[in-house]
PDB file of N, CA and C in Angstrom:
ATOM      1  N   UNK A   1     -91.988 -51.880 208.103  1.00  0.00           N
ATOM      2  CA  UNK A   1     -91.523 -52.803 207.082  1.00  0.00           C
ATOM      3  C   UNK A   1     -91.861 -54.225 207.516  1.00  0.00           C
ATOM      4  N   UNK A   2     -92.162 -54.835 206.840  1.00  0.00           N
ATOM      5  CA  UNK A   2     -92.516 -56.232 207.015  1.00  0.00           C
ATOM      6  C   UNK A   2     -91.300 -57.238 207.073  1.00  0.00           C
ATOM      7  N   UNK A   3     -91.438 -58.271 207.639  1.00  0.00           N
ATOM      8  CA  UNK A   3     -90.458 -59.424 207.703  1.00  0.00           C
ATOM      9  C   UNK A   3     -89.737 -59.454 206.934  1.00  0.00           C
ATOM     10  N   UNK A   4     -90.476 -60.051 205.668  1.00  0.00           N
ATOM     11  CA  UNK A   4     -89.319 -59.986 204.313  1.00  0.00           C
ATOM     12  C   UNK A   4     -89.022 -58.859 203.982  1.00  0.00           C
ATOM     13  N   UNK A   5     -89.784 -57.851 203.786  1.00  0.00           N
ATOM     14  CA  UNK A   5     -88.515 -56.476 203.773  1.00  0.00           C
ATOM     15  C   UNK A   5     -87.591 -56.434 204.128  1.00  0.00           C
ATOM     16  N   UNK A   6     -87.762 -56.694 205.636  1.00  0.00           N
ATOM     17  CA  UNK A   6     -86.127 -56.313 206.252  1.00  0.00           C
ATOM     18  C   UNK A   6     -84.975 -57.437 206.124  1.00  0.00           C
ATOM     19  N   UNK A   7     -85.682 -58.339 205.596  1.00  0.00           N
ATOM     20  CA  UNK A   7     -84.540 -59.470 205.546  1.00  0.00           C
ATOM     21  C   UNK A   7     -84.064 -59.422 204.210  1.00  0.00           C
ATOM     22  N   UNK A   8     -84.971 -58.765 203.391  1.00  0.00           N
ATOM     23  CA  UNK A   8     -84.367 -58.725 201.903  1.00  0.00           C
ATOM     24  C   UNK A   8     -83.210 -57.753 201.574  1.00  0.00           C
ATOM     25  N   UNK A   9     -84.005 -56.527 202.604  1.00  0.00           N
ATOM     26  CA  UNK A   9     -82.915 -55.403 202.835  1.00  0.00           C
ATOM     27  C   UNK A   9     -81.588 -55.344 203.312  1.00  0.00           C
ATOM     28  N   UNK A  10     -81.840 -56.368 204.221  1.00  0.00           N
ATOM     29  CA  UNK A  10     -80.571 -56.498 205.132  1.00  0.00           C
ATOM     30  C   UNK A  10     -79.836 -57.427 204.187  1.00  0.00           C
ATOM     31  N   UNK A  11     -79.900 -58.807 203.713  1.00  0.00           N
ATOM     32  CA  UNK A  11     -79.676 -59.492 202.755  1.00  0.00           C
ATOM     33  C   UNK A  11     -78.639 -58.795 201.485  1.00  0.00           C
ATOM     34  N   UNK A  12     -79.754 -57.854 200.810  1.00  0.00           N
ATOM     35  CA  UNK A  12     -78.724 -56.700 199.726  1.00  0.00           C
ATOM     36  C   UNK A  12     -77.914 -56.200 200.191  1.00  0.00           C
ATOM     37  N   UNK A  13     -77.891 -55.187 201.688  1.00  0.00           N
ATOM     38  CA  UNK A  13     -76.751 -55.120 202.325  1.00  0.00           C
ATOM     39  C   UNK A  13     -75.375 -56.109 202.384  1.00  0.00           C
ATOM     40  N   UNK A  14     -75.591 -57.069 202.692  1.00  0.00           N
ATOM     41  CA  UNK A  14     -74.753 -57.963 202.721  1.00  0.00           C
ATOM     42  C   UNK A  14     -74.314 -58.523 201.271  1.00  0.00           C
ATOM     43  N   UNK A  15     -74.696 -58.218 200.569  1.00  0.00           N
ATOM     44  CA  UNK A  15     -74.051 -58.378 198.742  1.00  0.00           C
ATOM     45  C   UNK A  15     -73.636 -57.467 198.128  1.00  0.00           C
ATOM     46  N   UNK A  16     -74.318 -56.487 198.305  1.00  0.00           N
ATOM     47  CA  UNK A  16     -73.889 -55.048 197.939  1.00  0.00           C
ATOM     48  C   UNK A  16     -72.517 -55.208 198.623  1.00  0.00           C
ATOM     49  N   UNK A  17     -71.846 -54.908 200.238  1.00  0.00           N
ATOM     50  CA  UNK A  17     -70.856 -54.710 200.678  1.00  0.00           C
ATOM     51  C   UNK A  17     -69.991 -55.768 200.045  1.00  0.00           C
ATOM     52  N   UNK A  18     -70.171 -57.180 200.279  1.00  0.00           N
ATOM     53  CA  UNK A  18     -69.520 -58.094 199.591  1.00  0.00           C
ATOM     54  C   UNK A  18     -68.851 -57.888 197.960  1.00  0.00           C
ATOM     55  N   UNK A  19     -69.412 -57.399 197.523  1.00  0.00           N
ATOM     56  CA  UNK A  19     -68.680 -57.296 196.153  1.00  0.00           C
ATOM     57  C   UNK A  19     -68.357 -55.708 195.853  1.00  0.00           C
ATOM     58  N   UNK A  20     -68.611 -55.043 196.685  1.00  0.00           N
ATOM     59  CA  UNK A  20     -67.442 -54.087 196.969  1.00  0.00           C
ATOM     60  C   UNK A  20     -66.203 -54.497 197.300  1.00  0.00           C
ATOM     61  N   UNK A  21     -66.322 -55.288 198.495  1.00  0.00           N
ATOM     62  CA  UNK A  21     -65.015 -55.389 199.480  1.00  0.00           C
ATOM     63  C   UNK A  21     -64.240 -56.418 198.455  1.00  0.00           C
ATOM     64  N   UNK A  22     -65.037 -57.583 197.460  1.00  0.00           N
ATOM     65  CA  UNK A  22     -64.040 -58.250 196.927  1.00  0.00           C
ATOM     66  C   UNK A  22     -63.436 -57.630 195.700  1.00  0.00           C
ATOM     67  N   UNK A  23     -64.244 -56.603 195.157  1.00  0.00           N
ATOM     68  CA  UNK A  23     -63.625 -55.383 193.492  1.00  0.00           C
ATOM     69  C   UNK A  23     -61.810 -54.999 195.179  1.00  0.00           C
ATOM     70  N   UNK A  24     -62.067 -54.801 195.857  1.00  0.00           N
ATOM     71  CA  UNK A  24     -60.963 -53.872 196.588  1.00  0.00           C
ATOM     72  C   UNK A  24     -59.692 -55.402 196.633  1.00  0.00           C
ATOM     73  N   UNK A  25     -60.161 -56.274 197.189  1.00  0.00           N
ATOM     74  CA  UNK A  25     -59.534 -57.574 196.688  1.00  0.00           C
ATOM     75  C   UNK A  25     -58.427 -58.102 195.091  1.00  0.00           C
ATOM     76  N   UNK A  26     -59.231 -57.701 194.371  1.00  0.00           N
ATOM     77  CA  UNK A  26     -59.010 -57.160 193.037  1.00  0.00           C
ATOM     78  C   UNK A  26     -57.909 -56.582 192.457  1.00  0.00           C
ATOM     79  N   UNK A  27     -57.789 -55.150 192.986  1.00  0.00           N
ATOM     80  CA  UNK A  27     -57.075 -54.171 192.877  1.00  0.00           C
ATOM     81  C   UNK A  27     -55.546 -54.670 193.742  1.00  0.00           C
ATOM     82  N   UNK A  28     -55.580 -55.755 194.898  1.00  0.00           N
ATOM     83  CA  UNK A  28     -54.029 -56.169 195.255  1.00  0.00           C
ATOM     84  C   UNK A  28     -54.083 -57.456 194.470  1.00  0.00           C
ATOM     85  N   UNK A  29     -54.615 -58.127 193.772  1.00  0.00           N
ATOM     86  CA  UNK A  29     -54.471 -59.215 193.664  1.00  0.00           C
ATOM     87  C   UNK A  29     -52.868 -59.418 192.821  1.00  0.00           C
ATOM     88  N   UNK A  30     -52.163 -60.508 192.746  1.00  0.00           N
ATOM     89  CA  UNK A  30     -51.110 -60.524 192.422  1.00  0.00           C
ATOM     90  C   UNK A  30     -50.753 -60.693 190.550  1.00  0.00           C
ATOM     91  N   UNK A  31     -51.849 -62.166 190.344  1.00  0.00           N
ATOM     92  CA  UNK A  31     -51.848 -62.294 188.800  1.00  0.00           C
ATOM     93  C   UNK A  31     -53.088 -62.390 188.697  1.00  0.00           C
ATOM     94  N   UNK A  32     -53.348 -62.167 186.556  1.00  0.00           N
ATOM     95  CA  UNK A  32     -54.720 -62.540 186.142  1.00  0.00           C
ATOM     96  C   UNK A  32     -55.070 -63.681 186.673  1.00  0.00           C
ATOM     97  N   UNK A  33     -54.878 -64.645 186.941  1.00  0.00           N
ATOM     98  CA  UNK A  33     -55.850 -65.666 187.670  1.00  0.00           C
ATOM     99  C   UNK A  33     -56.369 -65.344 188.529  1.00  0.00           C
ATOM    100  N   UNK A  34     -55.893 -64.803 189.590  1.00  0.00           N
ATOM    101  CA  UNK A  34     -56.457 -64.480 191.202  1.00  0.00           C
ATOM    102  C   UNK A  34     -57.201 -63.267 190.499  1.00  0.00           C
ATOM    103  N   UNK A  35     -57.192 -61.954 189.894  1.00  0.00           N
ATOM    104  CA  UNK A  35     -57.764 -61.177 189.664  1.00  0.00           C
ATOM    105  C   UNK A  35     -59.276 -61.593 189.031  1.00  0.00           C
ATOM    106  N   UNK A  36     -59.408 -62.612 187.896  1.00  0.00           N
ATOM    107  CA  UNK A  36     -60.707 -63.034 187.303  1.00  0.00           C
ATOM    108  C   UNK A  36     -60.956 -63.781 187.931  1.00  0.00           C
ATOM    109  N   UNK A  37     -60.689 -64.689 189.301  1.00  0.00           N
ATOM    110  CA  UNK A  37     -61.363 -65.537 190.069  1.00  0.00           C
ATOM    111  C   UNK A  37     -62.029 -64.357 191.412  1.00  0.00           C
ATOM    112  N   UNK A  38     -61.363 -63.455 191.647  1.00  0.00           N
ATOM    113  CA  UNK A  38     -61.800 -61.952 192.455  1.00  0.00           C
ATOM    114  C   UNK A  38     -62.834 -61.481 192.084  1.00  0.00           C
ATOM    115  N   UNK A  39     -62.454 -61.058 190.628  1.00  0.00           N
ATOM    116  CA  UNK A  39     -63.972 -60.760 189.457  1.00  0.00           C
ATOM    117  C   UNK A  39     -65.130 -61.077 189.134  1.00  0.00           C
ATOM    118  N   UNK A  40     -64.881 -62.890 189.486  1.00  0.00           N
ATOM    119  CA  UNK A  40     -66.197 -63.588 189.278  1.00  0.00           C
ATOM    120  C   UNK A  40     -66.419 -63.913 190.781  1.00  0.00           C
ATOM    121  N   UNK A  41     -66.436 -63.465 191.489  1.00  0.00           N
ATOM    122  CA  UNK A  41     -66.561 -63.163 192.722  1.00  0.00           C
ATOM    123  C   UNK A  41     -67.970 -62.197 192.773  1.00  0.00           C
ATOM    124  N   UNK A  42     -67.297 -60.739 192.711  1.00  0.00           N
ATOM    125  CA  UNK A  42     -67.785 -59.655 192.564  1.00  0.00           C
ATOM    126  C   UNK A  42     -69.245 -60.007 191.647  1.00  0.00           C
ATOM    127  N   UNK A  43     -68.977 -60.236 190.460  1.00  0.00           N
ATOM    128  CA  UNK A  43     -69.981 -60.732 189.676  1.00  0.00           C
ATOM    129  C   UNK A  43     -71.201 -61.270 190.195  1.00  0.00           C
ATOM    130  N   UNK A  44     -70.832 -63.003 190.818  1.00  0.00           N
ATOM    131  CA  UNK A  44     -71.642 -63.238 192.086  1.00  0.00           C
ATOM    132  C   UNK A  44     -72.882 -62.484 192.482  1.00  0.00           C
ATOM    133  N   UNK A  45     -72.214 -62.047 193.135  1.00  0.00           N
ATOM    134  CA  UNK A  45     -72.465 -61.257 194.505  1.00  0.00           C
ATOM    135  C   UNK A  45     -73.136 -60.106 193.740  1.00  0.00           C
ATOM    136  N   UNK A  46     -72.828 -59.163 192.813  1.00  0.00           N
ATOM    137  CA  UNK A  46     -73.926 -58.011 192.001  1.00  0.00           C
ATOM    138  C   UNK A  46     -74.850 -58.718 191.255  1.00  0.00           C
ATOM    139  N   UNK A  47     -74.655 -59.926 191.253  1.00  0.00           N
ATOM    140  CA  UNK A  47     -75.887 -60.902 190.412  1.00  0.00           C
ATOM    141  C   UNK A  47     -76.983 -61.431 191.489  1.00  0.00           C
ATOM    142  N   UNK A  48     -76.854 -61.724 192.919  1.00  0.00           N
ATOM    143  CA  UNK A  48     -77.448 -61.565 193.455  1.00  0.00           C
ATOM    144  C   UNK A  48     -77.888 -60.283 194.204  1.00  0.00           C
ATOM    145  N   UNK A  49     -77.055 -59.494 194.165  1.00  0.00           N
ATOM    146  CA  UNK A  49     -78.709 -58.682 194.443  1.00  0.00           C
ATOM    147  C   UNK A  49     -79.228 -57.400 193.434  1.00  0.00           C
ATOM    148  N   UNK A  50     -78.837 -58.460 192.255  1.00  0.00           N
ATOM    149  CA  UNK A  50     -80.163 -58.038 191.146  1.00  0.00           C
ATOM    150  C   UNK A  50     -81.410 -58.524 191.401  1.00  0.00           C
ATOM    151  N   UNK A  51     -80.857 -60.272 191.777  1.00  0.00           N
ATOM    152  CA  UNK A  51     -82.358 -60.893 191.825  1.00  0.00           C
ATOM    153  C   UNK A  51     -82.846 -60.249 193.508  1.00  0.00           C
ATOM    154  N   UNK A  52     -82.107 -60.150 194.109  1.00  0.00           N
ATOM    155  CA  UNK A  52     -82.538 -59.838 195.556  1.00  0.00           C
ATOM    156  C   UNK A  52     -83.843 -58.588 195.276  1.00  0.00           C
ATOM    157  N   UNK A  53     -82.945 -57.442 194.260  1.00  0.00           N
ATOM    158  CA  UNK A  53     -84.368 -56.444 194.175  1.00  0.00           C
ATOM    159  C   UNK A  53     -85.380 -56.903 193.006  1.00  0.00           C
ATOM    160  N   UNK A  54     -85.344 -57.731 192.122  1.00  0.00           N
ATOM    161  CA  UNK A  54     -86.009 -58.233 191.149  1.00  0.00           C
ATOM    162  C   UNK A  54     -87.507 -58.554 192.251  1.00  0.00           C
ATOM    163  N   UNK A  55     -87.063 -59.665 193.092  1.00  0.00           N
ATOM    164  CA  UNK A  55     -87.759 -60.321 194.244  1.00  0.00           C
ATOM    165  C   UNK A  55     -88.484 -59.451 195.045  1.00  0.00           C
ATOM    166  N   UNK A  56     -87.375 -57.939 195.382  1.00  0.00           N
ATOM    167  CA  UNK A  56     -88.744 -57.154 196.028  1.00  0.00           C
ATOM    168  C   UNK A  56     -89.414 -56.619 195.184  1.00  0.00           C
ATOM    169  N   UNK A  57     -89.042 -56.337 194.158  1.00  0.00           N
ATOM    170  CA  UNK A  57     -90.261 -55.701 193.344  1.00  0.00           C
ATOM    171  C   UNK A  57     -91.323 -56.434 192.810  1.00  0.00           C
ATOM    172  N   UNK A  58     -91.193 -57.922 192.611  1.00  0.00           N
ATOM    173  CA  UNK A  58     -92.268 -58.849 191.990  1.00  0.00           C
ATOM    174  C   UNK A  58     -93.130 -58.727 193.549  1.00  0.00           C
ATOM    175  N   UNK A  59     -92.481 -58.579 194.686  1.00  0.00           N
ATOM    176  CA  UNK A  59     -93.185 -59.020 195.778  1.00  0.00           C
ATOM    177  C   UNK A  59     -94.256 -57.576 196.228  1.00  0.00           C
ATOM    178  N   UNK A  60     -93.980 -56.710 195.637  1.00  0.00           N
ATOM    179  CA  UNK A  60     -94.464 -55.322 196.069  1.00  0.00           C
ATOM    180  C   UNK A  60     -94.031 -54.789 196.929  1.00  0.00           C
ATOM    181  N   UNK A  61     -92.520 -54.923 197.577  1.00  0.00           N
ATOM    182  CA  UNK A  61     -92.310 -54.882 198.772  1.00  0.00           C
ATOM    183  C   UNK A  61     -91.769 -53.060 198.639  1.00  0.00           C
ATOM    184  N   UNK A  62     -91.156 -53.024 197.551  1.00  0.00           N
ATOM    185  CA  UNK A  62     -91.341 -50.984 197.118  1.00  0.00           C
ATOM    186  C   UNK A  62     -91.226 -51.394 195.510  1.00  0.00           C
ATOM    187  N   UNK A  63     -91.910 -50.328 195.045  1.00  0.00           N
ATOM    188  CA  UNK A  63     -92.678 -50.022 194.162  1.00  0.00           C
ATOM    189  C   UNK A  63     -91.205 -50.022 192.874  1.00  0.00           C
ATOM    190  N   UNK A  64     -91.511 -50.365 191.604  1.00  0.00           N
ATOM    191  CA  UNK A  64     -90.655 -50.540 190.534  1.00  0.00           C
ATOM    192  C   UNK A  64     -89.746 -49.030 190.455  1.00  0.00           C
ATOM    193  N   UNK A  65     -90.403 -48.035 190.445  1.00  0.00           N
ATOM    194  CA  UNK A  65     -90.088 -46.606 190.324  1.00  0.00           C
ATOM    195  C   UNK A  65     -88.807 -46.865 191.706  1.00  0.00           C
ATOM    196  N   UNK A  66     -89.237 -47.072 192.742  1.00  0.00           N
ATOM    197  CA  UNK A  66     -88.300 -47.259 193.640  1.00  0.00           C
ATOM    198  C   UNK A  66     -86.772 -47.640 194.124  1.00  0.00           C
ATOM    199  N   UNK A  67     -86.855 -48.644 193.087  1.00  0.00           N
ATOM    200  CA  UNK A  67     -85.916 -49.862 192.836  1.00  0.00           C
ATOM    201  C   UNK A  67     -85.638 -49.258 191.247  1.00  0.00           C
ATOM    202  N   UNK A  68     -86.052 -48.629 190.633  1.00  0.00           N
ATOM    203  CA  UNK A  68     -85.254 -48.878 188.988  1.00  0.00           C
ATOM    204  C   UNK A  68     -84.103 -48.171 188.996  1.00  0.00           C
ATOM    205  N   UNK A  69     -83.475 -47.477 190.324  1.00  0.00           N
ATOM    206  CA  UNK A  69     -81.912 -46.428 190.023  1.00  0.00           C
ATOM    207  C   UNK A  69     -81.097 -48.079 190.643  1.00  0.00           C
ATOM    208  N   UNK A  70     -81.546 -48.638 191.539  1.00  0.00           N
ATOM    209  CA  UNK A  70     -80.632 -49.197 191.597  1.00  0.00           C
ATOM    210  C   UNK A  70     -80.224 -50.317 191.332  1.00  0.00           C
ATOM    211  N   UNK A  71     -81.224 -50.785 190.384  1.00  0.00           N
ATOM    212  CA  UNK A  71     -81.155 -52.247 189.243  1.00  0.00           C
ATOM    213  C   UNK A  71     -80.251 -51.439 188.240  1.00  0.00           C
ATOM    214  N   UNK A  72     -80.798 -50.044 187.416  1.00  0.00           N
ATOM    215  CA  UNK A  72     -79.928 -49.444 186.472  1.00  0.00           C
ATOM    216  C   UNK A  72     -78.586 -49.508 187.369  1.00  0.00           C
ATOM    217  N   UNK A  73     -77.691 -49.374 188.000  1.00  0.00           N
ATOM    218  CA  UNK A  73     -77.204 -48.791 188.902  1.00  0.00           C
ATOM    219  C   UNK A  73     -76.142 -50.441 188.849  1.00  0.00           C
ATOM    220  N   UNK A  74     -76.824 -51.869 189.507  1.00  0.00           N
ATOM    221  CA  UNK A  74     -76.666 -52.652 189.208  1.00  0.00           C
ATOM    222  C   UNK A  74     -76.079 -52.975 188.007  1.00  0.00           C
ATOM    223  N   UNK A  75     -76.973 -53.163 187.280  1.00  0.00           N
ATOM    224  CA  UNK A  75     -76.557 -53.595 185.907  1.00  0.00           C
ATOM    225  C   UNK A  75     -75.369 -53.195 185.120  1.00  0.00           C
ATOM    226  N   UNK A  76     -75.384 -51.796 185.135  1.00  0.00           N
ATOM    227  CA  UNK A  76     -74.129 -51.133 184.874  1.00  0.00           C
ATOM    228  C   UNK A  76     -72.484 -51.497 185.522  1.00  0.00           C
ATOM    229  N   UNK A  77     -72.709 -51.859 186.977  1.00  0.00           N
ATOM    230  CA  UNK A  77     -72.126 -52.634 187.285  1.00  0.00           C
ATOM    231  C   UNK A  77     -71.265 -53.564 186.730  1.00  0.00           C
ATOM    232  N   UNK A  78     -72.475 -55.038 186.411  1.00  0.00           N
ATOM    233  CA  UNK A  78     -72.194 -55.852 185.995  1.00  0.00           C
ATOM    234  C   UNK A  78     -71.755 -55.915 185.174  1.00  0.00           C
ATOM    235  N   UNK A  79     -72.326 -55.348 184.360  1.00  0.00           N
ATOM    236  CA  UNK A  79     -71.679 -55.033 182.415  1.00  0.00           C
ATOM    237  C   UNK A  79     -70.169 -54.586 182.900  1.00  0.00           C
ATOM    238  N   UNK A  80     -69.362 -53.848 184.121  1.00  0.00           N
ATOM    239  CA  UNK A  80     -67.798 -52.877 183.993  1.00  0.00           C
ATOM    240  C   UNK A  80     -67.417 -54.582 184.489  1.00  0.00           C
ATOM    241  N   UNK A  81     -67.708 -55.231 185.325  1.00  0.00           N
ATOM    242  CA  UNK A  81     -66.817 -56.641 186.004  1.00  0.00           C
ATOM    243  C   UNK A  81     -66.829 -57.226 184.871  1.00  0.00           C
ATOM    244  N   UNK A  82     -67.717 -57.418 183.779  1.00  0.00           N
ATOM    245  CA  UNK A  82     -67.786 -58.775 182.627  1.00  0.00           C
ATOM    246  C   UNK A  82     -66.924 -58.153 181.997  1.00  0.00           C
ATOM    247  N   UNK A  83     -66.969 -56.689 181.472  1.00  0.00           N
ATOM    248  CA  UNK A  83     -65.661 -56.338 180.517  1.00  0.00           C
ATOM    249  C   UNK A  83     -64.456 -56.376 181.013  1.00  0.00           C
ATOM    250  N   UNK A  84     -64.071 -55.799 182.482  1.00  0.00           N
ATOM    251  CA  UNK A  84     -63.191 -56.297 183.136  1.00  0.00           C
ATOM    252  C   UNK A  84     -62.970 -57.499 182.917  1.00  0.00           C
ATOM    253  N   UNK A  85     -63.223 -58.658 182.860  1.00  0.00           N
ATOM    254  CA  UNK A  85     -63.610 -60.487 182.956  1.00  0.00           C
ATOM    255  C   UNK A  85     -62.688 -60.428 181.712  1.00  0.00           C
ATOM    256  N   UNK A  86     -63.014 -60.018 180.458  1.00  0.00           N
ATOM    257  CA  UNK A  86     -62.729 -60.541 179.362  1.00  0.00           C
ATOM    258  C   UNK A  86     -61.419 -59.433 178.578  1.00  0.00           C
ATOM    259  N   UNK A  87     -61.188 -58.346 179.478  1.00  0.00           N
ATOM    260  CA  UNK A  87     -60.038 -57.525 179.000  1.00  0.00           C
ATOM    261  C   UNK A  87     -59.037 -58.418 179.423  1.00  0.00           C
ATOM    262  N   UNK A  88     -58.904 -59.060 180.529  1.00  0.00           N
ATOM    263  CA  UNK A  88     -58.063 -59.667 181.516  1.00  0.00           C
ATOM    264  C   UNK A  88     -58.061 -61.339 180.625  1.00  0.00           C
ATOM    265  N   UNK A  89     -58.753 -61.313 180.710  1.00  0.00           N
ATOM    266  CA  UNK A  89     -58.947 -63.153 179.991  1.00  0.00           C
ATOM    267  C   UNK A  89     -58.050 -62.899 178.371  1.00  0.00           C
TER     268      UNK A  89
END
């Protein structure tokens, strides 16, 4: 793997876990405020590493086929935190 591979990889790692660990944040939070400021947290953080794999795939770094379960995968995501966002709001 090349340089930026592994830094991109390692990188998603570190966003991916992040907005796991803050959805778990979430779930104790006390009121809707702290919960949709938790949320747009999470959000964040699955918004970057959309672009994180957007970036390897424009870069060729693995192939679109490669990356499309977990942009779908992503996205779906994002779409449950925004409805979350606005059930709560």
């Amino acid at each position: 793997m090349s340089y930026a591979g592994d830094y991109l990889a390692k990188q998603l790692i570190r966003s991916s876990c992040s907005s796991a660990l803050n959805y778990g944040e979430v779930l104790g939070a006390g009121t809707d405020r702290d919960k949709i400021n938790k949320l747009r947290i999470c959000l964040k953080e699955l918004r970057e590493s959309l672009r994180n794999l957007n970036i390897q795939t424009k870069a060729r770094l693995f192939s679109e086929e490669d990356l499309k379960g977990l942009k779908d995968e992503n996205d779906q995501l994002i779409r449950i935190i925004v409805t979350r966002i606005k059930n709560i709001g």
